[in-house]
Protein backbone atom coordinates (compact mmCIF):
# COMPACT_ATOMS: atom_id res chain seq x y z
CA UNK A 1 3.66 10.86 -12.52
CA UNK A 2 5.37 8.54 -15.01
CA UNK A 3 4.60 9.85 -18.73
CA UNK A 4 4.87 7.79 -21.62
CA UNK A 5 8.06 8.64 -24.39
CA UNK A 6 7.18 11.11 -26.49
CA UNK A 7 7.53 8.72 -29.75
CA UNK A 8 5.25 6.58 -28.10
CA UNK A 9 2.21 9.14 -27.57
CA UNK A 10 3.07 11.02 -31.09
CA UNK A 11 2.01 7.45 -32.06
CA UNK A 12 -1.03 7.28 -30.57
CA UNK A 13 -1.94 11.02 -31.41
CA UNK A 14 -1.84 9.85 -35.24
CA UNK A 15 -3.49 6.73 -34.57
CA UNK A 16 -6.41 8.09 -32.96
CA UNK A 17 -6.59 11.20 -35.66
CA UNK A 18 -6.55 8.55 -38.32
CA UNK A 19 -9.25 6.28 -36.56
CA UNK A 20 -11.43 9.30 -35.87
CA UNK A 21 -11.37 10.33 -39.49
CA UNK A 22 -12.57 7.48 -40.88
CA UNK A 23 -15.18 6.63 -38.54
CA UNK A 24 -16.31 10.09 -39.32
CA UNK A 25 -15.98 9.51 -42.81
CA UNK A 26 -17.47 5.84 -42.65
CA UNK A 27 -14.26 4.53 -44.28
CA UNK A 28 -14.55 0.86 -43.27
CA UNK A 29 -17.05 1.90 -40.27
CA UNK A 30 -18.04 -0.78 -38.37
CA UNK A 31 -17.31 -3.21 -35.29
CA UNK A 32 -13.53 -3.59 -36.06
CA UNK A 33 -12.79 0.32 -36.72
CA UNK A 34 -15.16 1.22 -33.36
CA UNK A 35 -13.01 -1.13 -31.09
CA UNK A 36 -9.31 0.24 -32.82
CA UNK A 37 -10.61 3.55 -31.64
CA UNK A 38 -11.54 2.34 -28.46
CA UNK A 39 -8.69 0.70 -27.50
CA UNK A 40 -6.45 3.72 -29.05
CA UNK A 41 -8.62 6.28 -26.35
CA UNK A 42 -8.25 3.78 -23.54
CA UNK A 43 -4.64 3.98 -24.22
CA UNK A 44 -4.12 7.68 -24.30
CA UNK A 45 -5.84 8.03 -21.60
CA UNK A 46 -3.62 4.95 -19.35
CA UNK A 47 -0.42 6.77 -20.82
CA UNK A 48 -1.71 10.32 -20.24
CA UNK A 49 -2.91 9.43 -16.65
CA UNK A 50 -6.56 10.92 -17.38
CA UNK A 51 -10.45 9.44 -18.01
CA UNK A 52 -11.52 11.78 -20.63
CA UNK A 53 -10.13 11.75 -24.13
CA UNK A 54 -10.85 15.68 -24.21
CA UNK A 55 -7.99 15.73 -21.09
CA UNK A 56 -5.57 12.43 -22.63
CA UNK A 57 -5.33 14.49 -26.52
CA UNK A 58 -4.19 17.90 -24.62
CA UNK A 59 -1.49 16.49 -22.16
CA UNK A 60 0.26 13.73 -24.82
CA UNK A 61 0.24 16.77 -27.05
CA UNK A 62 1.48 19.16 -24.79
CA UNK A 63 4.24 16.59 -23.81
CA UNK A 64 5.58 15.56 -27.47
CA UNK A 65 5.12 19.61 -27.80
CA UNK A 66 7.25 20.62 -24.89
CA UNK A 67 9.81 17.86 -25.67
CA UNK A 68 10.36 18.41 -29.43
CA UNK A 69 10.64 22.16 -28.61
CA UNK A 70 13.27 21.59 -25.88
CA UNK A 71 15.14 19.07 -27.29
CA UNK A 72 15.52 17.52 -23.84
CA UNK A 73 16.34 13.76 -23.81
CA UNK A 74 13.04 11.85 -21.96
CA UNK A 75 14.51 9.79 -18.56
CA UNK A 76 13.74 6.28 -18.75
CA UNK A 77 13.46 4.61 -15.27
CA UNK A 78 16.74 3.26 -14.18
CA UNK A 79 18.94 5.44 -16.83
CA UNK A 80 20.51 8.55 -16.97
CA UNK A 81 18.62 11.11 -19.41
């Protein structure tokens, strides 16, 4: 299964903590802040290949994990890693 860059879901991760903090907090709560965090979980989940968000936080943070321990370049499609 294709996995999105590492960058890409370290992105996300932060996004979706951020989002999820201030919806707890009610920091700007509302229609605007409920659809960022939807569309951020919809998007983990695409790039993590899962339905839950439970599943879509533990695999992109077990991939940016295993890849900033190992230090091992990411393949891109159609280049060498």
């Amino acid at each position: 299964m294709l996995m999105a860059h590492p960058t890409v879901l370290r992105t996300l991760l932060e996004r979706y903590e951020t989002l999820r903090a201030a919806a707890e907090r009610g920091d700007g709560a509302g229609p605007r802040l409920e659809r960022e965090l939807q569309d951020t979980v919809y998007t983990l989940c695409v790039s993590t290949g899962t339905r839950e968000i439970s599943a879509a936080l533990a695999a992109a943070r077990d991939h940016v994990e295993r890849h900033a321990f190992t230090g091992q370049p990411v393949a891109v499609e159609g280049t060498a890693a």
